[in-house]
N, C-alpha and C. Protein backbone atom coordinates (compact mmCIF):
# COMPACT_ATOMS: atom_id res chain seq x y z
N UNK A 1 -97.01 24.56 -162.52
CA UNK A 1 -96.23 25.29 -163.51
C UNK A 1 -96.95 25.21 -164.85
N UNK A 2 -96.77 26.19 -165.59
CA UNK A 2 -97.89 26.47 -166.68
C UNK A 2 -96.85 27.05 -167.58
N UNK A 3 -96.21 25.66 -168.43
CA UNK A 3 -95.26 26.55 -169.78
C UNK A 3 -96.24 26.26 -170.69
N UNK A 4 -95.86 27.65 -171.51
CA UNK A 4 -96.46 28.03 -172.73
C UNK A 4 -95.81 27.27 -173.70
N UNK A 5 -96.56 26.25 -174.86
CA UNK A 5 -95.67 25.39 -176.02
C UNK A 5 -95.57 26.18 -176.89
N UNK A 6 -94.21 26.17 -177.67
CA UNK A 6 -94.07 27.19 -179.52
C UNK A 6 -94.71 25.75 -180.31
N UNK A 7 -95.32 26.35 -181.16
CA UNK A 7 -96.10 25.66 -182.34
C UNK A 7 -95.68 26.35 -183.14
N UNK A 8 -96.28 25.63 -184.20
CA UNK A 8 -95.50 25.82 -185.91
C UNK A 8 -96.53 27.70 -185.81
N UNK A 9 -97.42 27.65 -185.52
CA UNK A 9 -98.28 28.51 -185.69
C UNK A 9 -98.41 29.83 -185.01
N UNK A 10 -97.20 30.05 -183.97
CA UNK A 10 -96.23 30.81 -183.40
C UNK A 10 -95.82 32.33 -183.81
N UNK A 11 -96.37 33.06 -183.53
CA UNK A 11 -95.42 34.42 -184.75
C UNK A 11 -94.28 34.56 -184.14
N UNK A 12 -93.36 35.02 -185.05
CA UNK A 12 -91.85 35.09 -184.79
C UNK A 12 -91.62 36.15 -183.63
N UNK A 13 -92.38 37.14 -183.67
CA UNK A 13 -92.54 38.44 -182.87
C UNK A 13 -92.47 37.87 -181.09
N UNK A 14 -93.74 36.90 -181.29
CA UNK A 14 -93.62 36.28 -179.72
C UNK A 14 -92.94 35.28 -179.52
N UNK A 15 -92.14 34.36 -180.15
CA UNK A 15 -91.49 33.57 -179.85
C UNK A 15 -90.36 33.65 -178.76
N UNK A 16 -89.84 35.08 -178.63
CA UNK A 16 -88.67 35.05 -177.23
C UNK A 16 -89.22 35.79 -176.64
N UNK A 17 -90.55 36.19 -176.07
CA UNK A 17 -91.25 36.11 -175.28
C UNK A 17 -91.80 35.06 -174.78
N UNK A 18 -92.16 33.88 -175.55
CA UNK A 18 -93.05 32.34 -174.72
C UNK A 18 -91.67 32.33 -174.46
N UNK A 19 -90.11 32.32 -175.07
CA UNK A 19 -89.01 31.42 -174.59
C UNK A 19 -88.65 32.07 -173.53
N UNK A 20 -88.58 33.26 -173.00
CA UNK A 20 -88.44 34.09 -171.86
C UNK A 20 -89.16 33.55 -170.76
N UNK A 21 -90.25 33.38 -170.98
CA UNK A 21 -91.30 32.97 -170.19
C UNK A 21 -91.21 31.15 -169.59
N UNK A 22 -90.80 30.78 -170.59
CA UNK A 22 -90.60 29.30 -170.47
C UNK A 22 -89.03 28.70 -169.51
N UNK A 23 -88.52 29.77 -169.79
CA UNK A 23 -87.42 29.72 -168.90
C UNK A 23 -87.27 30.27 -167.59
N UNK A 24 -88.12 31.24 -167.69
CA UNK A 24 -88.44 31.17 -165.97
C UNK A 24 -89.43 31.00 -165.00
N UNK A 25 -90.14 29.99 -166.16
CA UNK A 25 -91.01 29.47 -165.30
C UNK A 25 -90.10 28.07 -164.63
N UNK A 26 -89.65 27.68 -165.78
CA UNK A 26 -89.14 26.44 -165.42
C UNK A 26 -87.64 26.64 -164.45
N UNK A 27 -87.20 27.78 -164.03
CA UNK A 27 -85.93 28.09 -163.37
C UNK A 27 -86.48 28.18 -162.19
N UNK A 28 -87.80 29.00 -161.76
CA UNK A 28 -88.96 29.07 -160.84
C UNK A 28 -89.13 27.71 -160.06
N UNK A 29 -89.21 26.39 -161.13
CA UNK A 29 -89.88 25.25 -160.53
C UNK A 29 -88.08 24.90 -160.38
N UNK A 30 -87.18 24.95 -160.64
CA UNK A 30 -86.03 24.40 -160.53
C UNK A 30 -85.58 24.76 -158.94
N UNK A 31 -85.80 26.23 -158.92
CA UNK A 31 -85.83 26.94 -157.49
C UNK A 31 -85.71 26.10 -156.32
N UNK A 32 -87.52 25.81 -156.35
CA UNK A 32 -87.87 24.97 -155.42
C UNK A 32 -86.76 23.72 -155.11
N UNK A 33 -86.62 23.18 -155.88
CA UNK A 33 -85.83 21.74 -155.58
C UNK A 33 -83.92 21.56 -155.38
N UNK A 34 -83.63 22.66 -156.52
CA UNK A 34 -82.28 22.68 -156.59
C UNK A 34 -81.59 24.37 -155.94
N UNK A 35 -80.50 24.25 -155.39
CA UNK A 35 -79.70 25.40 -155.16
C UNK A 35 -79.02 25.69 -156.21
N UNK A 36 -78.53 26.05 -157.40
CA UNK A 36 -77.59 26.45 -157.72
C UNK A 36 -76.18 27.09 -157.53
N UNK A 37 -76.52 28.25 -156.37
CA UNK A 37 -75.14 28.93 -156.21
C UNK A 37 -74.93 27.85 -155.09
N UNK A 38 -74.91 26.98 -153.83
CA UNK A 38 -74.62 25.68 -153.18
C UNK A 38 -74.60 24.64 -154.15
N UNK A 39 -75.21 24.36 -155.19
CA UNK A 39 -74.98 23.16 -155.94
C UNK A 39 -75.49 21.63 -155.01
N UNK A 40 -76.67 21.90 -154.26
CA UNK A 40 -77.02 20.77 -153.97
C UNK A 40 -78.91 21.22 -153.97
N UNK A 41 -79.77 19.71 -153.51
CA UNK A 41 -81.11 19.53 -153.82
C UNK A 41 -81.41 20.06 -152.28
N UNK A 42 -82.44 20.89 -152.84
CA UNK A 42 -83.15 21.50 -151.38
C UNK A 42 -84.31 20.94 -151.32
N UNK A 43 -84.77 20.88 -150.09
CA UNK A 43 -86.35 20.86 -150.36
C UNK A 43 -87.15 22.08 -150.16
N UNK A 44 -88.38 22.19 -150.49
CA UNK A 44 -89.49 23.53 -150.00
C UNK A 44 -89.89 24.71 -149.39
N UNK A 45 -89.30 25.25 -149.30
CA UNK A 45 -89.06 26.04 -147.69
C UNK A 45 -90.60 26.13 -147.50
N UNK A 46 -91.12 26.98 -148.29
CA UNK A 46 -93.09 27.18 -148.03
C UNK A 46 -93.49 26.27 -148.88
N UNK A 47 -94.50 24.91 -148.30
CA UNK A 47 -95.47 24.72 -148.93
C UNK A 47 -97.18 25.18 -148.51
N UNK A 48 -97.82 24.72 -149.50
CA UNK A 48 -99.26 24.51 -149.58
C UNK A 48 -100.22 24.07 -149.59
N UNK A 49 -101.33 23.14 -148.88
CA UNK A 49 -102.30 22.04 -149.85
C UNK A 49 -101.31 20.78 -149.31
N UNK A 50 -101.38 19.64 -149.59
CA UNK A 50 -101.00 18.15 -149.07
C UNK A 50 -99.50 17.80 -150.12
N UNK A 51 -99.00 17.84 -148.92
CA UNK A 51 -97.90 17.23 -149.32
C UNK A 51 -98.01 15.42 -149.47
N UNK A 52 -97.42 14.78 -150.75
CA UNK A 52 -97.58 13.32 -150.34
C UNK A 52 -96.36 12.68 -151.03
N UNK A 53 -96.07 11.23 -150.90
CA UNK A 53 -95.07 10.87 -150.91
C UNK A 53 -93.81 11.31 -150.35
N UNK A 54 -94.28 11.27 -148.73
CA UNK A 54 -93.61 11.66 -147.65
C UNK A 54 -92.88 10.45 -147.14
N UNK A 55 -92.52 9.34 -147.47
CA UNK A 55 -92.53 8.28 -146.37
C UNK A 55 -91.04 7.66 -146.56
N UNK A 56 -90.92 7.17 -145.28
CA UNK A 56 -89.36 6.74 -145.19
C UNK A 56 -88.94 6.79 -144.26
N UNK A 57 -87.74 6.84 -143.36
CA UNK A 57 -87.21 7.15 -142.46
C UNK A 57 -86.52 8.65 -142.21
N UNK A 58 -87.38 9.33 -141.10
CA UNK A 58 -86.24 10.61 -140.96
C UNK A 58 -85.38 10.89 -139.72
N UNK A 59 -84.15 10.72 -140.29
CA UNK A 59 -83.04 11.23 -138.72
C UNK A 59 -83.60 12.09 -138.03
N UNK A 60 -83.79 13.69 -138.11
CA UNK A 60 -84.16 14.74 -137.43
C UNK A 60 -85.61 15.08 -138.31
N UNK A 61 -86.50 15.25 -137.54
CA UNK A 61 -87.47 15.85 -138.18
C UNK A 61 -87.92 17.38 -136.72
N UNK A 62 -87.88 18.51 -136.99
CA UNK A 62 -88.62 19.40 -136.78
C UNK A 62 -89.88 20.32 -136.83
N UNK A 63 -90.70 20.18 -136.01
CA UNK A 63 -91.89 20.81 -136.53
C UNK A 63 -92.42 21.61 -135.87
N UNK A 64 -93.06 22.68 -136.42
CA UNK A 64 -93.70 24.08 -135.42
C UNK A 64 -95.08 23.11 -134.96
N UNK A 65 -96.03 22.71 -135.54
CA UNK A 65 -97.04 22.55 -135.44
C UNK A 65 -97.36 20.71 -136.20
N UNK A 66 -97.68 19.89 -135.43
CA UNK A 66 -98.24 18.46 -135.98
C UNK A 66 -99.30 18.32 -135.73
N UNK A 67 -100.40 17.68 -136.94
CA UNK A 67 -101.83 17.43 -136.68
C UNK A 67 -101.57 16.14 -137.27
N UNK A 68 -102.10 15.26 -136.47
CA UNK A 68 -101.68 14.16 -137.49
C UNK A 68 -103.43 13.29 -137.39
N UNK A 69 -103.70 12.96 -138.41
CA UNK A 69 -104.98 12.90 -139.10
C UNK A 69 -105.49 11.42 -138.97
N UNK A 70 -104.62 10.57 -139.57
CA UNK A 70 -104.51 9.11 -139.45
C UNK A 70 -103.01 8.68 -139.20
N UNK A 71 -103.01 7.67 -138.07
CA UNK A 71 -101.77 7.02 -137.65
C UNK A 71 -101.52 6.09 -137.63
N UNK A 72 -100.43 5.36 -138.66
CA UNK A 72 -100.37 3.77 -138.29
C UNK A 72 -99.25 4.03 -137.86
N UNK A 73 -98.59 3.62 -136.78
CA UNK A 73 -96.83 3.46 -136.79
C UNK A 73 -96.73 2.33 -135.73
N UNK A 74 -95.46 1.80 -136.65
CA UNK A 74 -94.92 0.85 -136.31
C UNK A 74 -93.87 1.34 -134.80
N UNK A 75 -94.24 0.77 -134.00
CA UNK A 75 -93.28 1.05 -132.54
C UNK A 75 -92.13 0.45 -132.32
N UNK A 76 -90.35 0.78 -132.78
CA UNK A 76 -89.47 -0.06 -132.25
C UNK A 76 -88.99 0.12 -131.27
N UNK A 77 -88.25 -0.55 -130.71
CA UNK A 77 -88.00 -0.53 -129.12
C UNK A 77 -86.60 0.51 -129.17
N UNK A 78 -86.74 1.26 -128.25
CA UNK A 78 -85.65 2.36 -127.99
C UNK A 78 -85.27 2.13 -127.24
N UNK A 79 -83.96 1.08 -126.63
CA UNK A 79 -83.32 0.95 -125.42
C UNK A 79 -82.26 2.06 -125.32
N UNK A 80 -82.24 3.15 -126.22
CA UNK A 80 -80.77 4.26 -125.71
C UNK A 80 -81.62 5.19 -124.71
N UNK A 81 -82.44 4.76 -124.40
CA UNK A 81 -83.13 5.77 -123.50
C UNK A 81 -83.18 5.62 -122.20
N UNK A 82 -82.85 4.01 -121.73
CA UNK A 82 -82.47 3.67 -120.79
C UNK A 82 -80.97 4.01 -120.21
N UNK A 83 -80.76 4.21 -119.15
CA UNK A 83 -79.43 4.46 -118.40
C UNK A 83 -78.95 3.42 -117.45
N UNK A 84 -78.37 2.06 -117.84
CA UNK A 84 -78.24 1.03 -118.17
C UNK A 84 -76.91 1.20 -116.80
N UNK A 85 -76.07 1.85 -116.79
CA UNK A 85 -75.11 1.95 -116.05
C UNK A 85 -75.44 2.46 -114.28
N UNK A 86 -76.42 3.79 -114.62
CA UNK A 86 -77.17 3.94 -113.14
C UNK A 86 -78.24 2.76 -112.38
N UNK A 87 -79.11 2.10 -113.51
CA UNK A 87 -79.62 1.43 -113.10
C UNK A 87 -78.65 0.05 -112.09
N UNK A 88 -78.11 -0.24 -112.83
CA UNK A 88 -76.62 -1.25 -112.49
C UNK A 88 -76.35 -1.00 -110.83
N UNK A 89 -76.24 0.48 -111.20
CA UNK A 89 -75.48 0.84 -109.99
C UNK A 89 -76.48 1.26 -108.84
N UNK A 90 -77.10 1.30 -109.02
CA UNK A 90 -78.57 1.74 -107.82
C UNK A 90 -78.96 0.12 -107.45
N UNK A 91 -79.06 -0.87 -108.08
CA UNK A 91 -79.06 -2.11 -107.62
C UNK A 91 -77.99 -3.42 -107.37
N UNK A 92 -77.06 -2.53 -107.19
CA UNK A 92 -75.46 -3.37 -107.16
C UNK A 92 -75.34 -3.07 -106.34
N UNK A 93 -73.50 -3.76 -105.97
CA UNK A 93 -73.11 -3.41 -104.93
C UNK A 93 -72.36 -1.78 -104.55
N UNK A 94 -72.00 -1.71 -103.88
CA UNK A 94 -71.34 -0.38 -103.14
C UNK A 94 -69.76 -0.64 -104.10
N UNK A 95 -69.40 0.78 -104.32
CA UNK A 95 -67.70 0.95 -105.11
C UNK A 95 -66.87 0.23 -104.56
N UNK A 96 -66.39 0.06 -104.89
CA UNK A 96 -64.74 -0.97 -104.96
C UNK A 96 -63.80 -0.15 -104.22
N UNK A 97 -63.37 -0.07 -102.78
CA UNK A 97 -62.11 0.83 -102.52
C UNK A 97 -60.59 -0.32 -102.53
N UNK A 98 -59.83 0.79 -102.85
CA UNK A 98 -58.62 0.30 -102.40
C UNK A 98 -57.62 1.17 -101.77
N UNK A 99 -56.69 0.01 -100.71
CA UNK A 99 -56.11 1.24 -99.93
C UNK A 99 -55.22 1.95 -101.44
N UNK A 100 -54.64 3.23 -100.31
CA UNK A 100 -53.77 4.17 -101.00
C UNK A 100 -52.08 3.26 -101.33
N UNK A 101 -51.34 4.07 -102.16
CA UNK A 101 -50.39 3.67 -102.63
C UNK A 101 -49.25 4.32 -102.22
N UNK A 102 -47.90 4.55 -101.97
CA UNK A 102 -47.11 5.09 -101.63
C UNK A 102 -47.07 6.36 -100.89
N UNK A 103 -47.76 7.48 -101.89
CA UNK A 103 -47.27 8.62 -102.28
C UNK A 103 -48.85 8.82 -101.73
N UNK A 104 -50.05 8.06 -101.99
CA UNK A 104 -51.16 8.55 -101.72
C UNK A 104 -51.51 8.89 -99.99
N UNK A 105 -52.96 9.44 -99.93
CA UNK A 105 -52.84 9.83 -98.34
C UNK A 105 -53.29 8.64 -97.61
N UNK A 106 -52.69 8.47 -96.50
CA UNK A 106 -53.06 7.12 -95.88
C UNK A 106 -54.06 6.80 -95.30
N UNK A 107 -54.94 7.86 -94.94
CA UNK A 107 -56.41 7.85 -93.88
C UNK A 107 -57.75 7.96 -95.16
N UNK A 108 -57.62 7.68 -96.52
CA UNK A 108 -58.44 7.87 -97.33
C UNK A 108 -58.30 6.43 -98.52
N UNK A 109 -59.62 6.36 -98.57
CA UNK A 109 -59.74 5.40 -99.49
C UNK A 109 -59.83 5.24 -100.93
N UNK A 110 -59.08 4.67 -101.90
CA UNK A 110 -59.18 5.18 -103.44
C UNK A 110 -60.19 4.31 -104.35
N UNK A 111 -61.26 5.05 -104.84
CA UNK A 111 -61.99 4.45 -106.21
C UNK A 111 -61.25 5.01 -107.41
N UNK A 112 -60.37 3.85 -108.07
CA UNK A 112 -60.30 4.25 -109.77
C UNK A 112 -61.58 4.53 -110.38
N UNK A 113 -61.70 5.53 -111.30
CA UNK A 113 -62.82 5.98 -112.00
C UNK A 113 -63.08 5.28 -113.27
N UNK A 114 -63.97 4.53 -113.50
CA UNK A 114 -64.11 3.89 -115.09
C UNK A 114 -65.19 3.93 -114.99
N UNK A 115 -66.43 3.73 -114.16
CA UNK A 115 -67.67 3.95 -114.80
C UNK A 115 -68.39 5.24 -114.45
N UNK A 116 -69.42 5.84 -114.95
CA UNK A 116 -69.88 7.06 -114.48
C UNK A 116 -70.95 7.70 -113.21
N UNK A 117 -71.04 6.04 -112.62
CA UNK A 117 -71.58 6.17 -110.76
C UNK A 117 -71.13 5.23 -110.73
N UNK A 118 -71.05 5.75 -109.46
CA UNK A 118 -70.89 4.63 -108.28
C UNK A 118 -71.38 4.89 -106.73
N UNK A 119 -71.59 4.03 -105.88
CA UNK A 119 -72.84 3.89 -105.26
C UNK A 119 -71.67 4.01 -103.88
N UNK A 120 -72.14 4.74 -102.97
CA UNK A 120 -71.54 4.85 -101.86
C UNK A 120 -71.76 4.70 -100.73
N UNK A 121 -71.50 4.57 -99.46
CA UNK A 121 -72.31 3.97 -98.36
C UNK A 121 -71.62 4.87 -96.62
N UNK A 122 -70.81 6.05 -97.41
CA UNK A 122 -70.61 6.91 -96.59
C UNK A 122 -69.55 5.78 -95.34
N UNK A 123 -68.69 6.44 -94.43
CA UNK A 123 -68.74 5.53 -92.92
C UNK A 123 -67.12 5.89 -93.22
N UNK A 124 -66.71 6.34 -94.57
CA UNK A 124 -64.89 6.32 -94.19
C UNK A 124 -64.47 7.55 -95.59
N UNK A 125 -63.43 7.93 -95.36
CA UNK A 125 -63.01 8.90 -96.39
C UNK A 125 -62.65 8.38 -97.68
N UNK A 126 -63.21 9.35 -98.33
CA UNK A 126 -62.75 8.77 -100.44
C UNK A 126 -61.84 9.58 -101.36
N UNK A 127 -60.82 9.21 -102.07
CA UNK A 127 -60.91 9.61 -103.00
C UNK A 127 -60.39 8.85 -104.26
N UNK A 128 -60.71 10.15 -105.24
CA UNK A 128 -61.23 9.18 -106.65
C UNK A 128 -59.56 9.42 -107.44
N UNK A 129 -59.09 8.14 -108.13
CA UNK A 129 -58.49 8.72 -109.16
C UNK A 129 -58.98 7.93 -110.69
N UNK A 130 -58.73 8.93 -111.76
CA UNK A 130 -58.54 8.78 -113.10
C UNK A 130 -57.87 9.42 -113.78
N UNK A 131 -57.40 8.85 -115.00
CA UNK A 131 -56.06 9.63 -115.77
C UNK A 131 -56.93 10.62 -116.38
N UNK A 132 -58.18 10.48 -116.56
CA UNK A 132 -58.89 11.30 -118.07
C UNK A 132 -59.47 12.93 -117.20
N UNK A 133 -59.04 14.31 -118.37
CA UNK A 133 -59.01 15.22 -117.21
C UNK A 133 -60.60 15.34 -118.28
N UNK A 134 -61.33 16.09 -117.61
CA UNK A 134 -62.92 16.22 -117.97
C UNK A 134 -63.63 14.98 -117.39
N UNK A 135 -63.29 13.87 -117.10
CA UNK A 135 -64.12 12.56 -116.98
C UNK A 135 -64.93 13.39 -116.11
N UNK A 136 -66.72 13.02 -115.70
CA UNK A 136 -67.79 12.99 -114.80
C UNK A 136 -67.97 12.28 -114.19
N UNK A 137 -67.56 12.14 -112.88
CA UNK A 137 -68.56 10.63 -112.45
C UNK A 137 -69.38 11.46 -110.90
N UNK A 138 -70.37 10.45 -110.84
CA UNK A 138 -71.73 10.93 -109.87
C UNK A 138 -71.65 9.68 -109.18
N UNK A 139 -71.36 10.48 -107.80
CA UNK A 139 -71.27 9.52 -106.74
C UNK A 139 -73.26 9.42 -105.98
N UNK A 140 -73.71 8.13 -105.59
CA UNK A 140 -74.55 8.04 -105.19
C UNK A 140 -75.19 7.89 -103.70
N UNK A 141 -75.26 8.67 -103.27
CA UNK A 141 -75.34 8.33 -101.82
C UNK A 141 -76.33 7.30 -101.15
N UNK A 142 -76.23 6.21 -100.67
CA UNK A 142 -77.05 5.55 -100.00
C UNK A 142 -76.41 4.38 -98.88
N UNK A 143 -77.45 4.34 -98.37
CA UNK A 143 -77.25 3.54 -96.76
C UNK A 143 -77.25 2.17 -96.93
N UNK A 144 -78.23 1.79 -97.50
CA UNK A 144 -79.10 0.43 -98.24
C UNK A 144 -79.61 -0.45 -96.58
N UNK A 145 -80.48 0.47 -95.81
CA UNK A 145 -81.27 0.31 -95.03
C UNK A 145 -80.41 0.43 -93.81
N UNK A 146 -79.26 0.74 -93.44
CA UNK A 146 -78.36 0.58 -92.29
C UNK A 146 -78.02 2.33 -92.05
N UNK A 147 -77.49 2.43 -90.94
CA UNK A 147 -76.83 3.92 -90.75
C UNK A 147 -75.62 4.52 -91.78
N UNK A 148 -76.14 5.60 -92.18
CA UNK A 148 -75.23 6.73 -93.21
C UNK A 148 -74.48 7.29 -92.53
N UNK A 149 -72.89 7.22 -92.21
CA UNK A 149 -71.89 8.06 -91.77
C UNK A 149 -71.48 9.11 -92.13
N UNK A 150 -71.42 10.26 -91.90
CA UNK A 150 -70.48 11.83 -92.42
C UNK A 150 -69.35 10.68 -92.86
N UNK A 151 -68.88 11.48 -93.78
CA UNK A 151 -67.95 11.37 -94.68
C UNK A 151 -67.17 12.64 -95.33
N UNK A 152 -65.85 12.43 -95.93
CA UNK A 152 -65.34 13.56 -97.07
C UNK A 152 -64.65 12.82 -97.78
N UNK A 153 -64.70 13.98 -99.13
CA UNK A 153 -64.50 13.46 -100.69
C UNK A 153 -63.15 14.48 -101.16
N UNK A 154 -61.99 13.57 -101.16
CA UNK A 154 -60.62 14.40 -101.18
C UNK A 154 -60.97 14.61 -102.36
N UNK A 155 -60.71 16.41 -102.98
CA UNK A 155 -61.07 17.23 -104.08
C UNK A 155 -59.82 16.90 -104.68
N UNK A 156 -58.46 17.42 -103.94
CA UNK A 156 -57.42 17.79 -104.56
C UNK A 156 -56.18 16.94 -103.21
N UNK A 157 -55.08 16.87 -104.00
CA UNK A 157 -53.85 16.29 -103.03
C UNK A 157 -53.82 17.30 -101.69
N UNK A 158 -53.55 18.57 -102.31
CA UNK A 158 -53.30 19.38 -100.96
C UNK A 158 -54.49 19.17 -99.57
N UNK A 159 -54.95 18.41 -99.98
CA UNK A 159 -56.02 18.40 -98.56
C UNK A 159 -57.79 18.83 -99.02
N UNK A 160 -58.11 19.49 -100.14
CA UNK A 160 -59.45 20.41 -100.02
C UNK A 160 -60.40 19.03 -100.62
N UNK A 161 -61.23 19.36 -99.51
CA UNK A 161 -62.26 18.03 -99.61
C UNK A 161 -63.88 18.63 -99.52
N UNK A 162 -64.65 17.58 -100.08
CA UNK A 162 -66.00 17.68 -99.75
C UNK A 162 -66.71 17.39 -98.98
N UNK A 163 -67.14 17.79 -98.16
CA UNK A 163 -67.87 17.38 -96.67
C UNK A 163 -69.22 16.43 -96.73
N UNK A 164 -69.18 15.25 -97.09
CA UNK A 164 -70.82 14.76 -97.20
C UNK A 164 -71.56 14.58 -95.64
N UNK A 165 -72.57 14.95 -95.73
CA UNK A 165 -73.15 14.23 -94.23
C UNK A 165 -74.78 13.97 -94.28
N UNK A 166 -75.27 13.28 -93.05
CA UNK A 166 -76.34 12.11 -93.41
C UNK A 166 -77.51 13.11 -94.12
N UNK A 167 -77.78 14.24 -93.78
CA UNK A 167 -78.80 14.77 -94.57
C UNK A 167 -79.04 14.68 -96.02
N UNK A 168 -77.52 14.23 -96.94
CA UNK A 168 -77.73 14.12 -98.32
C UNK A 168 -78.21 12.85 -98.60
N UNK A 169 -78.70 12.12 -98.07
CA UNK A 169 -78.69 10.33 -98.03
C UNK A 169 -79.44 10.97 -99.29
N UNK A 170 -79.50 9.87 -100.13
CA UNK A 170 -80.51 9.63 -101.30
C UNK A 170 -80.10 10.95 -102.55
N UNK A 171 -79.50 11.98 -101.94
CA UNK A 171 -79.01 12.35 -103.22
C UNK A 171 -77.73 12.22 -103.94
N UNK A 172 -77.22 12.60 -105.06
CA UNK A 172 -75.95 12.63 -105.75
C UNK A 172 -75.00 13.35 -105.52
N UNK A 173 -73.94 13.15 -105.61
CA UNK A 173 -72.93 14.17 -105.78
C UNK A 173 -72.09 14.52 -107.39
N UNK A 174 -72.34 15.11 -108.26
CA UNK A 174 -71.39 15.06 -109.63
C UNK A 174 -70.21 15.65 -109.66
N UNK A 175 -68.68 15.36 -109.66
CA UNK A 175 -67.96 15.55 -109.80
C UNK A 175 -66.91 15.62 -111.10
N UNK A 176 -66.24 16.36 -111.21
CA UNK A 176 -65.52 16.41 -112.74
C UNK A 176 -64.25 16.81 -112.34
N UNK A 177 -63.51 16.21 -113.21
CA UNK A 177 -61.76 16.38 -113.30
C UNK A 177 -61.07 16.86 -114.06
N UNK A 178 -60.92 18.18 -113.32
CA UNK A 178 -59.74 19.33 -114.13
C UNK A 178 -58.70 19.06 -114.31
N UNK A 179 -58.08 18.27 -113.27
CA UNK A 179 -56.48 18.28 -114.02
C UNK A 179 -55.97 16.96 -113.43
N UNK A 180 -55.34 16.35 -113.92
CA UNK A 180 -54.66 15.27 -113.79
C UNK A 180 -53.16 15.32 -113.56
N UNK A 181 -52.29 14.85 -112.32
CA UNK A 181 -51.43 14.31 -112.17
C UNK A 181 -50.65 13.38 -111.97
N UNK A 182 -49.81 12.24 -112.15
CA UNK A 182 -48.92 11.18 -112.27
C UNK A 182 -49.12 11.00 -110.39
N UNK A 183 -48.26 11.72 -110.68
CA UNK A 183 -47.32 12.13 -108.66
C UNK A 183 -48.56 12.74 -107.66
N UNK A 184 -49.21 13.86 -108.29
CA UNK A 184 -50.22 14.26 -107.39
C UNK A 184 -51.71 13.99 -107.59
N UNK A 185 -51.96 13.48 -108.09
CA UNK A 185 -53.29 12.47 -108.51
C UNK A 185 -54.80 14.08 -109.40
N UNK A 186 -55.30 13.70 -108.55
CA UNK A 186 -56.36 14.62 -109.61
C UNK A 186 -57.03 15.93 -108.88
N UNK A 187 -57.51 16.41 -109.82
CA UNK A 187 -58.02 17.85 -109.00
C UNK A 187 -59.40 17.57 -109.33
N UNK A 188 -60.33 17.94 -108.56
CA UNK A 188 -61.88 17.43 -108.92
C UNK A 188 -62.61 18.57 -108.49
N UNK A 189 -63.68 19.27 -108.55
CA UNK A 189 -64.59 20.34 -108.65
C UNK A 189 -65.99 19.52 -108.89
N UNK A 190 -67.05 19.89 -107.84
CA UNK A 190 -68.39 19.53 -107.48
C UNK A 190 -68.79 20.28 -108.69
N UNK A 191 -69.51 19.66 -109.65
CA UNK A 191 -69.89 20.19 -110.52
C UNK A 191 -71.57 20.17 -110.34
N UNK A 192 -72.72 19.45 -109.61
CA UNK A 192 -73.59 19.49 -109.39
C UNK A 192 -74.35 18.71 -108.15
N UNK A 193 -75.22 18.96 -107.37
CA UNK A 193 -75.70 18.21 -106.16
C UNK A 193 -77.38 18.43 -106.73
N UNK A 194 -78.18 17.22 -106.19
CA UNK A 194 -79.15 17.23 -106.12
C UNK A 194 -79.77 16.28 -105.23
């Protein structure tokens, strides 16, 4: 930015011309940094040439293009990247059944839902309840070196179930819960297989 100074030596003629000038140059450099009609600090949209006194921590950073020239960085450990609950469950034991309850069906076995897998071992009928309607949980199919039985996965009270059988060994099943009932327990929809 290049303001022009008034000096004593100034003719009066140009004086609100340098002040014209001085004010938008300097509204120009204000631009860059501040919003006015938002009333908060922006940064740059286009720069040019080296940016410096860059450093700090950034939440989100986005970039079309990174060249990065010299690198020191410090490496901290990112454990949210781990999946701490599948792992658990791929080396644990098999779900927790319990028989049915009154009102429930008697030839099927019930997992309450609280964590988001659970590890299955096929050989008898399932189904799941939880109060929470949206909850996900991903059932895991495995044998753990012994024979995989056909199985089904009661969807809904009225009877509509999911058919598992030994060809899925080793993959998942994801399930999600549309609707929740007291008396008639839950409605569930295969939301993904792999």
């Amino acid at each position: 930015m290049d303001i022009k100074n008034l000096g004593l030596n100034t003719f009066i003629p140009e004086m609100y011309k340098t002040i014209n000038y001085n004010f938008a140059s300097t509204k120009r450099y204000l631009d860059v940094i501040y919003n006015e009609t938002l009333g908060v600090v922006v940064v740059p949209i286009n720069t040019t040439g080296r940016v410096k006194a860059a450093s700090g921590e950034f939440v989100n950073v986005t970039t079309d293009n990174l060249i990065v020239r010299n690198q020191f960085t410090n490496i901290y450990s990112n454990v949210t990247t781990a999946n701490l609950d599948l792992y658990n469950t791929i080396k644990g034991a098999e779900a927790i059944y319990r028989d049915p309850s009154t009102w429930e069906l008697p030839n099927f076995k019930y997992i309450d839902v609280v964590k988001p897998y659970y590890k299955i071992k096929g050989g008898q009928q399932i189904a799941l309840r939880c109060p929470v309607v949206s909850q996900i949980v991903e059932l895991i199919l495995d044998s753990d070196g012994g024979n995989f039985a056909d199985f089904t996965i009661l969807l809904e009270q009225t009877g509509a179930s999911y058919a598992v059988n030994s060809s899925q060994l080793g993959d998942t099943v994801k399930l999600i819960c549309m609707s929740y009932d007291v008396s008639t327990g839950n409605t569930w929809v295969p939301l993904k297989q792999r």
